[in-house]
Protein backbone atom coordinates (compact mmCIF):
# COMPACT_ATOMS: atom_id res chain seq x y z
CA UNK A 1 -20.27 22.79 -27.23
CA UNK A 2 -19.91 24.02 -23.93
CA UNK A 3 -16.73 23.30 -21.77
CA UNK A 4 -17.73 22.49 -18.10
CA UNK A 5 -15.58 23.53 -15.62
CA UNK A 6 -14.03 20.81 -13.32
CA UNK A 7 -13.81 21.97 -9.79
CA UNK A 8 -12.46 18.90 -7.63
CA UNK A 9 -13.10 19.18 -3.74
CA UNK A 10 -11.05 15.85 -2.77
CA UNK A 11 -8.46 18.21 -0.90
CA UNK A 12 -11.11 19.61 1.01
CA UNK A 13 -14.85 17.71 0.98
CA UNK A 14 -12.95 14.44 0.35
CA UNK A 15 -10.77 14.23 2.85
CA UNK A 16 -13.13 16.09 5.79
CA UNK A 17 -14.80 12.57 5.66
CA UNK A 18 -13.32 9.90 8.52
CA UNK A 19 -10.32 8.29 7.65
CA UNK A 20 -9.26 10.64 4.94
CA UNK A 21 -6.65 12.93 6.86
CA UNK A 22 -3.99 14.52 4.64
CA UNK A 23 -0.68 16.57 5.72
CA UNK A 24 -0.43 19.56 3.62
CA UNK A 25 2.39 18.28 1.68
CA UNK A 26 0.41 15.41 0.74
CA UNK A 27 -1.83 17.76 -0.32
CA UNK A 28 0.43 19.45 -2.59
CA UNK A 29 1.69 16.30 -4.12
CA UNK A 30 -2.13 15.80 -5.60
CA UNK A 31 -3.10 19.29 -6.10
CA UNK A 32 -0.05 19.07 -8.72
CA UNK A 33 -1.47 15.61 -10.29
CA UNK A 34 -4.99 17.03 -10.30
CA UNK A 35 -3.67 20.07 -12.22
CA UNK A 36 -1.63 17.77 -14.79
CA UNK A 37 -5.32 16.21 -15.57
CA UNK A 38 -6.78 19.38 -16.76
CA UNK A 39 -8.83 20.17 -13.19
CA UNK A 40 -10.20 23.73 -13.04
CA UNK A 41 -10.42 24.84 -9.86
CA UNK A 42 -8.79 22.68 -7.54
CA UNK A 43 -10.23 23.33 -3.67
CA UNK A 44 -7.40 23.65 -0.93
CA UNK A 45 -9.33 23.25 2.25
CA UNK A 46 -11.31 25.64 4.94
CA UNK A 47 -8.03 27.37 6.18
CA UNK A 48 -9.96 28.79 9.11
CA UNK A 49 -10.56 25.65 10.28
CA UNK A 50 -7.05 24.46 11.03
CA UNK A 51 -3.28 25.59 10.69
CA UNK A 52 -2.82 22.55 8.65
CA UNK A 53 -5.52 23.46 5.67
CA UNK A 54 -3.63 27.27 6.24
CA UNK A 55 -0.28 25.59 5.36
CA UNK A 56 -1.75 23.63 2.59
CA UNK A 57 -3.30 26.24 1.19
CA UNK A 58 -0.27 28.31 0.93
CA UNK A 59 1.69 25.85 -0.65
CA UNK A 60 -0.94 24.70 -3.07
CA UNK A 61 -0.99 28.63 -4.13
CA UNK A 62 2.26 29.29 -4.70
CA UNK A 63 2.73 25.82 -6.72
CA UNK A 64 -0.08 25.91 -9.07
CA UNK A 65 0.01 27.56 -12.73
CA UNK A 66 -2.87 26.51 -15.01
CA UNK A 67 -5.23 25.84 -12.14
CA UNK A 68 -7.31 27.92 -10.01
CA UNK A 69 -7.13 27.62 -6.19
CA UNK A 70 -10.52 27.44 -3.97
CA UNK A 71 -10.80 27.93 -0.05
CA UNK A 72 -14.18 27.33 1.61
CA UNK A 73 -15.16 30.26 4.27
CA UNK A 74 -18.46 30.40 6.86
CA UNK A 75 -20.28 33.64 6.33
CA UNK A 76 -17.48 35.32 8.69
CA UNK A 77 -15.24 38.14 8.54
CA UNK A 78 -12.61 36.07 10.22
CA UNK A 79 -12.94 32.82 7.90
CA UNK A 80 -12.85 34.74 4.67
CA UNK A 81 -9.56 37.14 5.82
CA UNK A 82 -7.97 33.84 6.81
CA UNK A 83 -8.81 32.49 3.36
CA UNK A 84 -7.45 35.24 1.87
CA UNK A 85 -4.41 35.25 3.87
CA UNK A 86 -3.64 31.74 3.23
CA UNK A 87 -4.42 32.01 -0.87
CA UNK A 88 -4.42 35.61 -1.95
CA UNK A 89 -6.76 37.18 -4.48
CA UNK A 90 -4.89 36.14 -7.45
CA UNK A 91 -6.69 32.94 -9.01
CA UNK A 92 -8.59 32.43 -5.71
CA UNK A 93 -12.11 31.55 -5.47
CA UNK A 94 -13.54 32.15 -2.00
CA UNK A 95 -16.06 30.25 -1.59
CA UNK A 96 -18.59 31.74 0.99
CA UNK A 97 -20.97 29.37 2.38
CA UNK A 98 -24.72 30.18 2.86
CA UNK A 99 -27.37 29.06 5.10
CA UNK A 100 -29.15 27.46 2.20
CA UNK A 101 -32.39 26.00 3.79
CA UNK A 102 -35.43 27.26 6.16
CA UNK A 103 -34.72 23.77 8.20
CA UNK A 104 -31.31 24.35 8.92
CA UNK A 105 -31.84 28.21 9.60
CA UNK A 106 -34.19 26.94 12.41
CA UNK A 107 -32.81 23.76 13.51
CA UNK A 108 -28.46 24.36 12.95
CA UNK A 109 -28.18 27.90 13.26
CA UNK A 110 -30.87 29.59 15.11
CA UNK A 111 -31.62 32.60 13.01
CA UNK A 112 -34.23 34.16 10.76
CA UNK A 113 -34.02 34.20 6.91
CA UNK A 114 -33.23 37.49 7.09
CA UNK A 115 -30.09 37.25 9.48
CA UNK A 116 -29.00 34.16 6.95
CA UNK A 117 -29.43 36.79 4.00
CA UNK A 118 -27.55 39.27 5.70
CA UNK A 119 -24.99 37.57 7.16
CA UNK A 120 -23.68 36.78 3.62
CA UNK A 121 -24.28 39.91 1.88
CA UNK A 122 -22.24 41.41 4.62
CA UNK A 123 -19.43 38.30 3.52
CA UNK A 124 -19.61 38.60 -0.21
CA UNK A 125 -18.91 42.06 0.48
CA UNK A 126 -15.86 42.19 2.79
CA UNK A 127 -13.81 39.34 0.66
CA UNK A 128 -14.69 42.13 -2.16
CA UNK A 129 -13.39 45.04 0.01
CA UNK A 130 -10.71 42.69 0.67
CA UNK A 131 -9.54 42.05 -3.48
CA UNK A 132 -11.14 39.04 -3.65
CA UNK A 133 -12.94 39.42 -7.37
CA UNK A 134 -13.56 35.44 -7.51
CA UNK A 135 -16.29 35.35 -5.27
CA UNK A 136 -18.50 31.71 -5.12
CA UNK A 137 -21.62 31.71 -2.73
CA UNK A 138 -21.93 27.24 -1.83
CA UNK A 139 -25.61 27.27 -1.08
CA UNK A 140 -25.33 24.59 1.84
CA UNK A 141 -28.52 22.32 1.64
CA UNK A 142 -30.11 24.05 -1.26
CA UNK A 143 -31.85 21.34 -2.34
CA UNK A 144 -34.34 21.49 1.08
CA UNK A 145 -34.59 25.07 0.93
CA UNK A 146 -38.17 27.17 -0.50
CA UNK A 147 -36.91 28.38 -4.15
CA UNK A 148 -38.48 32.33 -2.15
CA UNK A 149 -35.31 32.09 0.14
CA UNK A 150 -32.99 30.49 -2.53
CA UNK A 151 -33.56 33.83 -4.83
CA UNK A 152 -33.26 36.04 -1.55
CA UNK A 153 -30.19 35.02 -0.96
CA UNK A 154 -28.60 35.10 -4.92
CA UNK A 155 -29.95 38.17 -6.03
CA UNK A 156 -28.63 39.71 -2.74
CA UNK A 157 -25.35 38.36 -2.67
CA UNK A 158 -25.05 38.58 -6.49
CA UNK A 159 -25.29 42.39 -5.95
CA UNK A 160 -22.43 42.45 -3.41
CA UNK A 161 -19.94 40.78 -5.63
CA UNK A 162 -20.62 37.07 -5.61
CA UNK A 163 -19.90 35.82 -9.22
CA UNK A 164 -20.67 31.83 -8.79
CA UNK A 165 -23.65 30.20 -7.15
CA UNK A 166 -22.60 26.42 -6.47
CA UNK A 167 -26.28 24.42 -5.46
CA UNK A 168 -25.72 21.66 -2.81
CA UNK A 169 -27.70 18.88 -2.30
CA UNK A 170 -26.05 18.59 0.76
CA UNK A 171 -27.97 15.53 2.00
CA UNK A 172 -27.87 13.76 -1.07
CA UNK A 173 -32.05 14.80 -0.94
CA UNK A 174 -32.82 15.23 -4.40
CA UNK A 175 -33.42 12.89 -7.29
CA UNK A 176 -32.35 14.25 -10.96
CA UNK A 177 -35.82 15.50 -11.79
CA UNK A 178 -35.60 17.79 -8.41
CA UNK A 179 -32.23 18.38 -8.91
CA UNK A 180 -32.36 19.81 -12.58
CA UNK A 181 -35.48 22.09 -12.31
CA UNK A 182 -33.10 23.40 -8.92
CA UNK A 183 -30.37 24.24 -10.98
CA UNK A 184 -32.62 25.54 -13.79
CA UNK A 185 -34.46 27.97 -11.09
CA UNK A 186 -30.84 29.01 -10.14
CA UNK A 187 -29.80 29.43 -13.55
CA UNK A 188 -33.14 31.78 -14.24
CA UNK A 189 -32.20 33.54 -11.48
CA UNK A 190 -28.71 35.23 -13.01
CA UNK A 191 -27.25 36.38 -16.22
CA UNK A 192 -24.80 34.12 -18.52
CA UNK A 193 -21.60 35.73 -17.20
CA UNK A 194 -22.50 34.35 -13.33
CA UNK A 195 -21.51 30.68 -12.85
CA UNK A 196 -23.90 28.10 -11.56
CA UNK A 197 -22.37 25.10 -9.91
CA UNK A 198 -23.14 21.77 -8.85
CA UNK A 199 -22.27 20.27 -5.64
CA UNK A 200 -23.94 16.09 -4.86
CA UNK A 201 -23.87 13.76 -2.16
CA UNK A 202 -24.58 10.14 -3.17
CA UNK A 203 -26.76 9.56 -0.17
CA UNK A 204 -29.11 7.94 -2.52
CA UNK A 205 -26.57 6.87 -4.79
CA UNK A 206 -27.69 9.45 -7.23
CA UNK A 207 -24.81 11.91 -6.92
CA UNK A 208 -23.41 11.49 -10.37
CA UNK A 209 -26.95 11.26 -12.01
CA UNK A 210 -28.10 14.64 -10.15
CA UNK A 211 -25.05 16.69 -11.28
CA UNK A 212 -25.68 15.31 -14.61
CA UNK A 213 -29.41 16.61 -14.83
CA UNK A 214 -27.63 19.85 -13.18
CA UNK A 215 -25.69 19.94 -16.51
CA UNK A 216 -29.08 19.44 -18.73
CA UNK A 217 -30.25 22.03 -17.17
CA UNK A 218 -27.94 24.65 -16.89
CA UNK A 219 -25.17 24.09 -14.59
CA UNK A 220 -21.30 25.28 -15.76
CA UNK A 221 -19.29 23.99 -12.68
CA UNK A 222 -19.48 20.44 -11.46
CA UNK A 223 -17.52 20.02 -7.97
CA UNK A 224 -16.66 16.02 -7.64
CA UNK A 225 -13.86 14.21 -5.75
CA UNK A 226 -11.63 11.36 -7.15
CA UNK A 227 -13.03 8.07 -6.35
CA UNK A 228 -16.42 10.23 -5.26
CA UNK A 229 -14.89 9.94 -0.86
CA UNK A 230 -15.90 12.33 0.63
CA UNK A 231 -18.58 12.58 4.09
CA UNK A 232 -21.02 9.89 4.38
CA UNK A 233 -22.23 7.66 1.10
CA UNK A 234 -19.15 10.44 -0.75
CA UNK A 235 -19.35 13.10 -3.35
CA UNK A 236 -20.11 12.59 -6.80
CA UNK A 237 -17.30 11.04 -8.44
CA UNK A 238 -14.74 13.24 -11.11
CA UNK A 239 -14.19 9.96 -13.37
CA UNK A 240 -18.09 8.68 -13.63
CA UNK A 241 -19.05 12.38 -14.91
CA UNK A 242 -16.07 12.70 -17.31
CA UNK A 243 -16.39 9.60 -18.40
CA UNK A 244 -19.85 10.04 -18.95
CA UNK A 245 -18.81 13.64 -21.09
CA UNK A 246 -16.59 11.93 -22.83
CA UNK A 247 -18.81 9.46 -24.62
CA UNK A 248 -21.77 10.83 -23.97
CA UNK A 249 -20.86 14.75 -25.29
CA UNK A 250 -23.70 15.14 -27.90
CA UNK A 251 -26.30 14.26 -25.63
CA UNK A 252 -25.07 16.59 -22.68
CA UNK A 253 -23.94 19.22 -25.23
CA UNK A 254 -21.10 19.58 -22.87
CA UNK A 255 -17.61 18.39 -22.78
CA UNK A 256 -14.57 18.78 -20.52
CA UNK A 257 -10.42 19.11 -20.75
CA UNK A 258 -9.65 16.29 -18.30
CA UNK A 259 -6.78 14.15 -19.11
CA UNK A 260 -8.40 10.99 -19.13
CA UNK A 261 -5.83 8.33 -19.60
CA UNK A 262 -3.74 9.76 -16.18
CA UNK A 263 -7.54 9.18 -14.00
CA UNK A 264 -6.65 6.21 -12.42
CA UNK A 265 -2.98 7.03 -11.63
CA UNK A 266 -3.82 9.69 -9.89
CA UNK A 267 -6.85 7.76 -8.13
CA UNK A 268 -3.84 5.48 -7.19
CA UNK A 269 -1.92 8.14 -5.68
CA UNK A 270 -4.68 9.10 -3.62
CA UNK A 271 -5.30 5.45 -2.28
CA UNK A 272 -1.83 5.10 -0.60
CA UNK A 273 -1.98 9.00 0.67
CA UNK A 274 -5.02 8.14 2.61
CA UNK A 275 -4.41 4.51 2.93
CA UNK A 276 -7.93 3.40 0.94
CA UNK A 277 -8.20 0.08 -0.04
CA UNK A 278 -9.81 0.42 -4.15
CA UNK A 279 -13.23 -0.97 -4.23
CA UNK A 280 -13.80 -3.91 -6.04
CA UNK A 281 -16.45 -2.66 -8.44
CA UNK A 282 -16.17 1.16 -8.82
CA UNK A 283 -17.37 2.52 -12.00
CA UNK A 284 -14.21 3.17 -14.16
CA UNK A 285 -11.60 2.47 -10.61
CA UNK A 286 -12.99 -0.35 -9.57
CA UNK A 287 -10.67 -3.37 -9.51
CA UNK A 288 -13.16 -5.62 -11.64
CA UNK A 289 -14.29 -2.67 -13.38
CA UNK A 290 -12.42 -3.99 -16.99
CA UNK A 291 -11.96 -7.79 -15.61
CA UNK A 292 -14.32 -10.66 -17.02
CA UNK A 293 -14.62 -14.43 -15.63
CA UNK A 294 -18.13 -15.31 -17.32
CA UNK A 295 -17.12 -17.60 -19.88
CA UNK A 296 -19.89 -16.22 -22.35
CA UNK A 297 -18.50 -12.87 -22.06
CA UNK A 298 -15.17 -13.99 -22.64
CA UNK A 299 -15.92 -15.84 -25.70
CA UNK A 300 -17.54 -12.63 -27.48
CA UNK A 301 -14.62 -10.47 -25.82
CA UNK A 302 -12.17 -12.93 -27.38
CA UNK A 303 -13.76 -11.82 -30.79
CA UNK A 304 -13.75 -8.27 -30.38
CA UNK A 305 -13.67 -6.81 -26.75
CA UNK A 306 -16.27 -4.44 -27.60
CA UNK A 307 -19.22 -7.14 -27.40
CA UNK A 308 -18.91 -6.69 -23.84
CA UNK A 309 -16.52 -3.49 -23.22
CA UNK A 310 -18.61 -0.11 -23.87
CA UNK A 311 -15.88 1.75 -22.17
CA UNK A 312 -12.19 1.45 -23.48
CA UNK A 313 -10.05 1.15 -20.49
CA UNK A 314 -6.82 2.32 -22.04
CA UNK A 315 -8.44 5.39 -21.93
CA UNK A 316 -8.60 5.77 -18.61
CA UNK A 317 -5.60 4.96 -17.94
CA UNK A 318 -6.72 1.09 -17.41
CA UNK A 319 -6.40 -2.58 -18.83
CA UNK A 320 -9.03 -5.07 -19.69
CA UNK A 321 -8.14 -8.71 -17.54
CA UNK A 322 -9.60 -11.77 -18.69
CA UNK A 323 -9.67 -14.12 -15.58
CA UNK A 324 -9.90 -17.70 -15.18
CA UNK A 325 -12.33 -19.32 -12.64
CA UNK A 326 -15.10 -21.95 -12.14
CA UNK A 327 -17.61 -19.63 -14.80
CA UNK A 328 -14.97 -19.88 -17.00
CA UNK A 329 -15.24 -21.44 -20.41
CA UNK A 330 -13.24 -23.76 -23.10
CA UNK A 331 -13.18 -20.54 -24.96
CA UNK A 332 -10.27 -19.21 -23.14
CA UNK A 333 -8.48 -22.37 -23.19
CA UNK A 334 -8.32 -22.64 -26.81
CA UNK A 335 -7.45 -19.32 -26.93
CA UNK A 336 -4.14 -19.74 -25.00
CA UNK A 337 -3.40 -22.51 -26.67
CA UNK A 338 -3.63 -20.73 -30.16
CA UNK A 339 -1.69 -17.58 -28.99
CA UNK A 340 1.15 -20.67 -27.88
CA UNK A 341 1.21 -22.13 -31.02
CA UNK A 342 -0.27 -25.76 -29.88
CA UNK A 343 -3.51 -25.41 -32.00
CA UNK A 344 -7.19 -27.00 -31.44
CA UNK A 345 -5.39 -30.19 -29.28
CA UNK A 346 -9.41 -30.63 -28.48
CA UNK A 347 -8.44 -34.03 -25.89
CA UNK A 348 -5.94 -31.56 -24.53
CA UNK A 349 -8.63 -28.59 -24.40
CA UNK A 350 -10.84 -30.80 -21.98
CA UNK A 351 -8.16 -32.30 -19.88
CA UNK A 352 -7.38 -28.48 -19.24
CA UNK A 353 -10.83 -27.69 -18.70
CA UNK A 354 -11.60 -30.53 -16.16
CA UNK A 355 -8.51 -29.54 -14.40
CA UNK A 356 -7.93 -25.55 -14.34
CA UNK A 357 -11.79 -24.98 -14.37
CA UNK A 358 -14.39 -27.14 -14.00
CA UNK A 359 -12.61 -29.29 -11.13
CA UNK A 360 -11.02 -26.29 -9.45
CA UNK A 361 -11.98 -26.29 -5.78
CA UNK A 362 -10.19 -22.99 -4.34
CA UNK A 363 -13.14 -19.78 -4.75
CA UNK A 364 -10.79 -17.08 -6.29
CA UNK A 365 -9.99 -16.46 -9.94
CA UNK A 366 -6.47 -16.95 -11.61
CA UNK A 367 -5.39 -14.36 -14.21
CA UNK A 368 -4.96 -15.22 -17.50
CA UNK A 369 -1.19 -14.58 -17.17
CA UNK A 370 -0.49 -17.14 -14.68
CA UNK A 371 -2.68 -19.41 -16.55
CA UNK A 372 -0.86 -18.86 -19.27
CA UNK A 373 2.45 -19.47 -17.60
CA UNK A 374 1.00 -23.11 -16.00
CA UNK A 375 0.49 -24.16 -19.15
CA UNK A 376 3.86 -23.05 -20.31
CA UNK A 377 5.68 -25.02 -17.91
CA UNK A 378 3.32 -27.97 -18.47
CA UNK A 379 3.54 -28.31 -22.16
CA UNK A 380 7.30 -27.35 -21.40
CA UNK A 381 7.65 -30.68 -18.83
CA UNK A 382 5.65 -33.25 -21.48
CA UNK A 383 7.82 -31.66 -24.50
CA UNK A 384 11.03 -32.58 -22.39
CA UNK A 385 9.65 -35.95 -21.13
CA UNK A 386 9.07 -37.03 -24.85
């Protein structure tokens, strides 16, 4: 089964989006968590871009052990010896960044398809001449680009050193049929040895699904973000695609080496560095994502979670919450009462009912804890009255 390499662009991707500034320290503090998870290549910043992604990068560098460090570069001389500068050669990937479509060679940068071919040969080569051996061409808008220039500008770079191709549907353009016969051209296009990587915007909230057809269909690499921020609608998200791997591995024939059960700490962490309030229904994050009020769904969860609970949360580092509100049930009721040791009191069971959910007039939910501790103190006061 084949082991897909987890390349996470929060540090860099993620946080270029508004709202999402990080000091460099900060930066270190998660490039350390992301590493603890199992993250392959962990992406730094664009150290040409500002002293601060320099400084970051440096310090990422020198901290990191088991992980590989990633800087992005234009197709400049200057941007990739600043890369280099900041993060070596020594388990560095420079990513070079191509012109990857006819409409933004016209329309962004104002030069022919062969200036957009050249201008990154003549990259690929100097990071080379430079030490650089890790050498990843980001094919910027790939996914609006004629599959002529697309193979122009691999096969040419390719023979100047790159060694990964990562395909970006920069726009979040594509749907997952588009997307996978993309990444299968790409893949076509180079021999085993030469990575092909993913890289999806969730424009069309089909980030996750895209890189997933990218993996179907040839793709090695997947680069995500925590909690999928990142410019725009975000990035794919790094827990929706392992999660997906993980219990979906014989259908994708892929797996990765992400801790799981550490996900959400370190989606935590990143909250209160960037100040992000958690959404309330993120897939695996979300704050409801493992919490039930439906008083049907509690009944069959009551009985065995998994009626209701495909994904475990413990293993993502979560916990199922049964709350209490007005689409509540009896079921829960009775079920507190058991686990207190007052039995089927049924006269009791509707009193409760009428009071803590039927009649309740205030629109949020109670957890099941403090439920459990008003009825504590209640059976507590008519115990001591008697």
């Amino acid at each position: 089964m084949k082991q897909i390499s987890i390349y996470d662009t929060t540090l860099r991707d993620g946080e270029q989006a508004p709202g999402n500034a990080m000091l460099p320290e900060q930066k270190l503090e998660l490039a350390l968590t992301l590493e603890a998870l199992g993250v392959d290549i962990i992406e730094t910043g664009f150290p040409s871009s500002s002293p601060s992604d320099f400084k970051a990068t440096q310090l990422i560098a020198e901290a990191v052990s088991t992980a590989r460090i990633s800087t992005l570069s234009r197709a400049h001389r200057r941007d990739v010896e600043l890369a280099i500068a900041s993060g070596g050669t020594r388990n560095h990937q420079v990513e070079i960044m191509a012109t990857g479509s006819e409409l933004h060679l016209e329309h962004k940068r104002g030069i022919t398809r062969a200036e957009g071919v050249r201008e990154l040969v003549d990259a690929v080569r100097f990071a080379a001449d430079l030490g650089a051996t890790d050498i990843s061409v980001g094919i910027e808008d790939a996914s609006r680009g004629s599959h002529d220039y697309l193979r122009e500008l691999v096969i040419e770079s390719m023979a100047a050193g790159a060694t990964t191709f990562a395909v970006a549907d920069t726009t979040g353009y594509s749907v997952p049929s588009e997307f996978g016969a993309l990444i299968a051209a790409v893949r076509s296009w180079v021999p085993d040895d030469v990575t092909v990587s993913t890289h999806c915007h969730e424009d069309l909230g089909l980030g996750t699904a895209n890189t997933l057809a990218g993996i179907l269909n040839g793709a090695d690499e997947v680069q995500v973000t925590l909690g999928g921020i990142g410019e725009r609608a975000g990035n794919t998200s790094l827990e929706e695609v392992v999660a997906v791997l993980a219990y979906k591995s014989e259908l994708y024939g892929a797996t990765t080496r992400i801790q799981t059960e550490g996900l959400y700490r370190a989606y935590r962490q990143m909250c209160e560095i960037i100040e992000l309030t958690p959404s309330r229904n993120k897939a695996i994050f979300g704050i409801n994502a493992f919490a039930t009020e439906a008083g049907i769904h509690q009944a069959g969860m009551l009985r065995n979670p998994i009626t209701y609970e495909y994904i475990e949360p413990a293993r993502f580092g979560r916990e199922r919450s049964l709350v209490v509100g007005r689409h509540s049930g009896r079921n829960v009721l009775r079920f507190l009462l058991e686990e207190m040791g007052v039995g089927q009191d049924l006269a009791l069971i509707e009193e409760l009912y009428e009071e803590y959910i039927a009649g309740r007039t205030e629109a949020r939910s109670i957890e099941l804890s403090t439920l459990r501790a008003i009825l504590e103190a209640r059976l507590s006061q008519s115990v001591g009255a008697a």
